[in-house]
PDB file of N, CA and C in Angstrom:
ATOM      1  N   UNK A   1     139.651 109.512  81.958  1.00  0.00           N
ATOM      2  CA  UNK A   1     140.205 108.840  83.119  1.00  0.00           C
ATOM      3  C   UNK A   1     140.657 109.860  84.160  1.00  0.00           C
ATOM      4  N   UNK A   2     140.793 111.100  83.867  1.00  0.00           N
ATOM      5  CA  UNK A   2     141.544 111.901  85.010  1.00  0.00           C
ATOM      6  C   UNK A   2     140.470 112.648  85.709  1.00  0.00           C
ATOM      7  N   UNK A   3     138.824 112.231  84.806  1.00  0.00           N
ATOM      8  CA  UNK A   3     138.075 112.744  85.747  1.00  0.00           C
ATOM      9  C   UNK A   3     137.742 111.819  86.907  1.00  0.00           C
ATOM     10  N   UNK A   4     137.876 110.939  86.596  1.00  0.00           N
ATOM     11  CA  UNK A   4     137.837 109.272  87.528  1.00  0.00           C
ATOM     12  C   UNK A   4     138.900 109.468  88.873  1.00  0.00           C
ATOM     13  N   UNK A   5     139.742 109.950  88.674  1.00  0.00           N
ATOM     14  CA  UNK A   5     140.871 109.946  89.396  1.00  0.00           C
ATOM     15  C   UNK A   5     140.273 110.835  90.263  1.00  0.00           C
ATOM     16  N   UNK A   6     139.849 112.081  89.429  1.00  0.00           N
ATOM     17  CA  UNK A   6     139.771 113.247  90.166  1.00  0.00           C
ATOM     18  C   UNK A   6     138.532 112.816  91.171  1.00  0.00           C
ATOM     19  N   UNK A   7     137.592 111.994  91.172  1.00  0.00           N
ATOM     20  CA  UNK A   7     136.506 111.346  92.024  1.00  0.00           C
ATOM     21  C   UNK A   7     136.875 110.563  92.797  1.00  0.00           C
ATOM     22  N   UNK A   8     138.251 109.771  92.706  1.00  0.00           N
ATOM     23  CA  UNK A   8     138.434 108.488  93.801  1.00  0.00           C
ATOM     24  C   UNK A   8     139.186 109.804  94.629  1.00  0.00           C
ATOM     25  N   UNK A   9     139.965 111.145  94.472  1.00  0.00           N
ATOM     26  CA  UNK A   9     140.361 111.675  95.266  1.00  0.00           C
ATOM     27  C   UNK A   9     139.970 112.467  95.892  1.00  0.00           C
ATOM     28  N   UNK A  10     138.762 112.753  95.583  1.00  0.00           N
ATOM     29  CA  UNK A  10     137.245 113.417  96.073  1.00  0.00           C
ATOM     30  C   UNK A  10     136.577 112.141  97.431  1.00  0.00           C
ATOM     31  N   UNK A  11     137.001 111.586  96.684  1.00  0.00           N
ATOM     32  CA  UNK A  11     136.616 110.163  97.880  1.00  0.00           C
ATOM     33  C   UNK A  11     137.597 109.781  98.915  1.00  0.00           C
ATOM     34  N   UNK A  12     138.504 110.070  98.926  1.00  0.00           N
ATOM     35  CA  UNK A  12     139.572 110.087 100.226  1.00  0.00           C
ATOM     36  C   UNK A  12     139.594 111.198 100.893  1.00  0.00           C
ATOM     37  N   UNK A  13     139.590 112.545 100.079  1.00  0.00           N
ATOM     38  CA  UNK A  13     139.263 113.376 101.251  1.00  0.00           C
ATOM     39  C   UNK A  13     138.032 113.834 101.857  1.00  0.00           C
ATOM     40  N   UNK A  14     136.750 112.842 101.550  1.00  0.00           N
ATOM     41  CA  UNK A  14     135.757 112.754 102.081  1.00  0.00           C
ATOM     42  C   UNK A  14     135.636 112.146 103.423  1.00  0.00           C
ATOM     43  N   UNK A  15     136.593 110.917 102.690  1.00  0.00           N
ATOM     44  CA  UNK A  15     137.014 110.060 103.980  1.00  0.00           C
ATOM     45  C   UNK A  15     137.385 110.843 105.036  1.00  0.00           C
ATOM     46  N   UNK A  16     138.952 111.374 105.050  1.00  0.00           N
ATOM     47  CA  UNK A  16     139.613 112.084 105.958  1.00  0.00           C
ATOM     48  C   UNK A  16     138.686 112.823 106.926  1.00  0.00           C
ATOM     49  N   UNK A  17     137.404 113.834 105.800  1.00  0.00           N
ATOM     50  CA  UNK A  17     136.626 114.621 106.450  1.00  0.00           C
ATOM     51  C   UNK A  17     135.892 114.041 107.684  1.00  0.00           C
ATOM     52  N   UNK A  18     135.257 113.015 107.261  1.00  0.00           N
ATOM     53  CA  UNK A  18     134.576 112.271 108.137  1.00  0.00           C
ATOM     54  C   UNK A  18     135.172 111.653 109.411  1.00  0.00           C
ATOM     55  N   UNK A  19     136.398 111.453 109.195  1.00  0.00           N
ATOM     56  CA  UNK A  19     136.748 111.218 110.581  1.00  0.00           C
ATOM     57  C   UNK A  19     137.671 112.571 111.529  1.00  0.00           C
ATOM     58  N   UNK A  20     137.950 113.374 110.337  1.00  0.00           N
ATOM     59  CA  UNK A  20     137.649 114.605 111.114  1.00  0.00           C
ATOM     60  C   UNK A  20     136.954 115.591 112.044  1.00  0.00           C
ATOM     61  N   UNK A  21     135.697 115.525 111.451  1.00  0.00           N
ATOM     62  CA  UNK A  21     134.508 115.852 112.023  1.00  0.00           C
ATOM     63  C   UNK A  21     134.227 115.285 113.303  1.00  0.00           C
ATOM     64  N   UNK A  22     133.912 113.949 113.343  1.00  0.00           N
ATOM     65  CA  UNK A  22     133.763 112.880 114.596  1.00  0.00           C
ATOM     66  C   UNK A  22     134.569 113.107 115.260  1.00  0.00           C
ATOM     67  N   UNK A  23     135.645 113.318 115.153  1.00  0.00           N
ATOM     68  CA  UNK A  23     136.554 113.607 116.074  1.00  0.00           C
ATOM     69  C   UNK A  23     136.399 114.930 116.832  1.00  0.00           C
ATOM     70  N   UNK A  24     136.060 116.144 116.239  1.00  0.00           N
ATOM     71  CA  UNK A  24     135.711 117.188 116.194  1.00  0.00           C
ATOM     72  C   UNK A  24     134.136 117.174 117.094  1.00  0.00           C
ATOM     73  N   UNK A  25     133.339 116.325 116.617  1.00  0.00           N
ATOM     74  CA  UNK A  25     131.875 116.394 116.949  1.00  0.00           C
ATOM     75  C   UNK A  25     131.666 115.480 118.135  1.00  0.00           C
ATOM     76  N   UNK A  26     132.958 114.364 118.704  1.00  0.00           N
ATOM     77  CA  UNK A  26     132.548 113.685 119.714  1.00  0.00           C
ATOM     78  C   UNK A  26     131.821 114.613 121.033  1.00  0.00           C
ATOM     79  N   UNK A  27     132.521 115.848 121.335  1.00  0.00           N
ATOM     80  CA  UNK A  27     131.562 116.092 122.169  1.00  0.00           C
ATOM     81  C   UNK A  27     130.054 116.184 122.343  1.00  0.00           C
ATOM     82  N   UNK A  28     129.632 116.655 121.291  1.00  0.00           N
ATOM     83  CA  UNK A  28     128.112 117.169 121.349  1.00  0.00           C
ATOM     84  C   UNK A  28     127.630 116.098 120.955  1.00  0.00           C
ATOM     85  N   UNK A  29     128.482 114.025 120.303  1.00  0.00           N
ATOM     86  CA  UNK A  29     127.390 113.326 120.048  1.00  0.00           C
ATOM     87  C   UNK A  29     127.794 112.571 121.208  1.00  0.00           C
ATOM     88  N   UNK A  30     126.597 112.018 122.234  1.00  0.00           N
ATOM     89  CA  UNK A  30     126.903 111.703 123.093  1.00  0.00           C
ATOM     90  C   UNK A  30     126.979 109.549 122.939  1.00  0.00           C
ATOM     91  N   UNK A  31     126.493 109.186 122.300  1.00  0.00           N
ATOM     92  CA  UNK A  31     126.622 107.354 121.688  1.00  0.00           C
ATOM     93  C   UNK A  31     127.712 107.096 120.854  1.00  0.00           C
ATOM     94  N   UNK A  32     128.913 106.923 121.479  1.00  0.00           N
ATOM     95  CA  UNK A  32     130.302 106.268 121.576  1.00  0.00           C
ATOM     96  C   UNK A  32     130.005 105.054 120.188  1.00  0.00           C
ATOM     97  N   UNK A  33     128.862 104.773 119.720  1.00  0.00           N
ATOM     98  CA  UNK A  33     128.928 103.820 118.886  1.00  0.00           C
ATOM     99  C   UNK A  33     128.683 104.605 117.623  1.00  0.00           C
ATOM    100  N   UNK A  34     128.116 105.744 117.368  1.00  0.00           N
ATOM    101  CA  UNK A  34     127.484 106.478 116.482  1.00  0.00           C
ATOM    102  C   UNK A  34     128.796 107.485 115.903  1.00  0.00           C
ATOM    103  N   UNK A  35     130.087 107.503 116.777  1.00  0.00           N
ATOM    104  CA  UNK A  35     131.639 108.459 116.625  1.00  0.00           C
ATOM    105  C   UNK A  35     132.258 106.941 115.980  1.00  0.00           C
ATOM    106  N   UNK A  36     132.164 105.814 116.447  1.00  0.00           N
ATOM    107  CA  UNK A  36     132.926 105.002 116.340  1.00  0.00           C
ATOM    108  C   UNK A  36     132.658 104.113 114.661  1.00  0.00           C
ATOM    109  N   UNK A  37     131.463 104.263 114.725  1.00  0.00           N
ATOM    110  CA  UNK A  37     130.940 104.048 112.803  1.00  0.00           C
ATOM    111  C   UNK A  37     131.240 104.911 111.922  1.00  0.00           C
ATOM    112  N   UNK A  38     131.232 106.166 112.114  1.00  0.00           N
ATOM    113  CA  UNK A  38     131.542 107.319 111.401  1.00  0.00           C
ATOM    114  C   UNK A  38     133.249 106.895 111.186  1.00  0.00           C
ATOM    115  N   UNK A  39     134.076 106.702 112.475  1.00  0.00           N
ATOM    116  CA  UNK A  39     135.247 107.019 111.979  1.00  0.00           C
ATOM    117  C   UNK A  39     135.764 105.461 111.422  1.00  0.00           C
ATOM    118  N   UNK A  40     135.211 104.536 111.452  1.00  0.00           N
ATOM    119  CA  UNK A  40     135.592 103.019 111.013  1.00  0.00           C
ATOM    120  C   UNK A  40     134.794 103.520 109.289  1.00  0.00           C
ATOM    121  N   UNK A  41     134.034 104.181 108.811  1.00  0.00           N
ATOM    122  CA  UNK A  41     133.560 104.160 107.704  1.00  0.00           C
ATOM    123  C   UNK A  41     134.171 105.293 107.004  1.00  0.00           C
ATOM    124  N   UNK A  42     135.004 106.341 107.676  1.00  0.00           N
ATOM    125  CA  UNK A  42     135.626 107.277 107.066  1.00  0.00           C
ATOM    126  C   UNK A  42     137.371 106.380 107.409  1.00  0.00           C
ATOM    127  N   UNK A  43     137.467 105.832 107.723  1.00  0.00           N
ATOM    128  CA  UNK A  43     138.435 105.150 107.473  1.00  0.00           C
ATOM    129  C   UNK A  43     138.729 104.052 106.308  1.00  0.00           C
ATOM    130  N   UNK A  44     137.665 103.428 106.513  1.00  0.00           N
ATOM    131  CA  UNK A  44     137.223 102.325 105.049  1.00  0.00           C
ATOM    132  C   UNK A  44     136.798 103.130 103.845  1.00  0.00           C
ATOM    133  N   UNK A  45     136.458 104.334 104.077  1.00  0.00           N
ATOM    134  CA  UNK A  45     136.605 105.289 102.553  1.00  0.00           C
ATOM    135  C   UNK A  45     137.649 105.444 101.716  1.00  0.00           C
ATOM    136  N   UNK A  46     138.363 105.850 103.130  1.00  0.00           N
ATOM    137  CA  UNK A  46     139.751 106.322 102.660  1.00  0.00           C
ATOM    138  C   UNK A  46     140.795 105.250 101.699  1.00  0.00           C
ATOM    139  N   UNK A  47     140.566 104.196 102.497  1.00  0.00           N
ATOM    140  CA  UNK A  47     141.592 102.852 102.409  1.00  0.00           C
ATOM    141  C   UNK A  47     141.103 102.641 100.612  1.00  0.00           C
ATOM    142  N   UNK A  48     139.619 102.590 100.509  1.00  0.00           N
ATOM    143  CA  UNK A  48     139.254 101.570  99.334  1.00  0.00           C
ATOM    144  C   UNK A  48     139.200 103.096  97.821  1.00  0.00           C
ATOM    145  N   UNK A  49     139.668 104.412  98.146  1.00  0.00           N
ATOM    146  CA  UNK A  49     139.372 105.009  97.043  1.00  0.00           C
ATOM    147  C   UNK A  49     141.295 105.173  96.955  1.00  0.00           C
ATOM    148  N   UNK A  50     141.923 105.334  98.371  1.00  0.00           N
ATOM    149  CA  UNK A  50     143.513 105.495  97.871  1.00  0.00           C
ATOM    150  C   UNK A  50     143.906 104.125  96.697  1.00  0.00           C
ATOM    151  N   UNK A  51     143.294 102.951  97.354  1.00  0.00           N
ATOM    152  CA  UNK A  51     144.312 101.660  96.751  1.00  0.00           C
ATOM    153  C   UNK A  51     142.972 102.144  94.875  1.00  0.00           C
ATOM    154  N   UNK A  52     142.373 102.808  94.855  1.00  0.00           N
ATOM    155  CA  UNK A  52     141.488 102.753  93.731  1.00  0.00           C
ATOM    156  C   UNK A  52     142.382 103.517  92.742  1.00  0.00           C
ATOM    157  N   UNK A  53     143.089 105.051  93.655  1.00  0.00           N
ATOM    158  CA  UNK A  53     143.711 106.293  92.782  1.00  0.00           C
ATOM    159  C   UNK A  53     145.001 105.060  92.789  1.00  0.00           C
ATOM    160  N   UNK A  54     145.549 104.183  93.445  1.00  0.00           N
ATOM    161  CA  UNK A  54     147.035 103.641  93.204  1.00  0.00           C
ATOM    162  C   UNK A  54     146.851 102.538  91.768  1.00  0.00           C
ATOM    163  N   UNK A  55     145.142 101.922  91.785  1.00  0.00           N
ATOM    164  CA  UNK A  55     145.461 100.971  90.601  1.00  0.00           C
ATOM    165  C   UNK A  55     145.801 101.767  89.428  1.00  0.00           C
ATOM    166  N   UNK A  56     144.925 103.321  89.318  1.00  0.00           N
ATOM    167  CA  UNK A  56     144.210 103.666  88.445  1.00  0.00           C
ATOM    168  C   UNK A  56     145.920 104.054  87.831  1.00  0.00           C
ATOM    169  N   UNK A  57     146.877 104.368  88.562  1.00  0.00           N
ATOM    170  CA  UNK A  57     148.003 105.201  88.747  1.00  0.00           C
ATOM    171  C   UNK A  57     148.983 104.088  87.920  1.00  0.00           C
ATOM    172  N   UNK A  58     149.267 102.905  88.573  1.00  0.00           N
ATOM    173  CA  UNK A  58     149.992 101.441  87.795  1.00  0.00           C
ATOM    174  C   UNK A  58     149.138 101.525  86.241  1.00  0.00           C
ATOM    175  N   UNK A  59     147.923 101.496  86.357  1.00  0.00           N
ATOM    176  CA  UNK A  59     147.382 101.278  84.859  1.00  0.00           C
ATOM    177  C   UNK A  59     147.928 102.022  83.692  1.00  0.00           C
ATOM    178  N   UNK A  60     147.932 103.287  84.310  1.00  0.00           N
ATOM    179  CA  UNK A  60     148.621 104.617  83.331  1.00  0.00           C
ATOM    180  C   UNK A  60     149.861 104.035  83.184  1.00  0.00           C
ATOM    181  N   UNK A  61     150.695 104.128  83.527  1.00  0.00           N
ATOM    182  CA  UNK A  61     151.904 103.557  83.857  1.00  0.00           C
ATOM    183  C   UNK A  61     152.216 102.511  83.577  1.00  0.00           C
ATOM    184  N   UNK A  62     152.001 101.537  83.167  1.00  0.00           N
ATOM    185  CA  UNK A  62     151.927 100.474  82.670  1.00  0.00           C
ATOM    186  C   UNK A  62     151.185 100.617  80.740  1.00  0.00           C
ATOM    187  N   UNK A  63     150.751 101.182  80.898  1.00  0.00           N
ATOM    188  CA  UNK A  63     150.068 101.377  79.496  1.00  0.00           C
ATOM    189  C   UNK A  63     150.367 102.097  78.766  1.00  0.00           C
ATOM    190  N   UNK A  64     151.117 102.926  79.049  1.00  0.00           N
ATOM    191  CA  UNK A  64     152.061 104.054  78.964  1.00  0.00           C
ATOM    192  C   UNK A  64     153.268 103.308  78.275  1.00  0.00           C
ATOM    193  N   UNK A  65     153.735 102.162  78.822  1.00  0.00           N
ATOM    194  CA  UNK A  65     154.844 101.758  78.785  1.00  0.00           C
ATOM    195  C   UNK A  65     155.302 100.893  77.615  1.00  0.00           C
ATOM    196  N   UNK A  66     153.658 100.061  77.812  1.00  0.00           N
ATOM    197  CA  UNK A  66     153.795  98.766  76.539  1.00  0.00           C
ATOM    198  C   UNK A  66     153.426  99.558  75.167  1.00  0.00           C
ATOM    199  N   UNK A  67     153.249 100.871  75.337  1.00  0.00           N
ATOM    200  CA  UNK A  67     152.935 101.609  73.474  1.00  0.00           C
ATOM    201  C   UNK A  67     154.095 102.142  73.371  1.00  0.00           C
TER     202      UNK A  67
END
């Protein structure tokens, strides 16, 4: 399981990256729709691997508890 973890948090700061970059790369890409997918999909990375590392986090914790 902590390699699991270690992948959903590989996956948020992928996220982050990505809307880093775009942000970074808006100049040289010039289609306002092509910055604006990048950072709505490095945003929706982020969102769906944090709440993934928070279940994974209650589970331990919880399971932990009832043994």
């Amino acid at each position: 399981m902590n390699q699991l973890a270690l992948l959903f948090l590989a996956g948020v700061l992928a996220g982050f990256a990505l809307i880093v970059v775009t942000d970074l790369a808006a100049a040289f890409l010039t289609s306002t729709a092509v910055i604006n997918f990048l950072i709505a999909a490095g945003a929706i990375a982020v969102i769906v691997f944090a709440l993934a590392i928070i279940f994974l986090a209650l589970k331990a914790l919880f399971n932990n508890v009832t043994r």
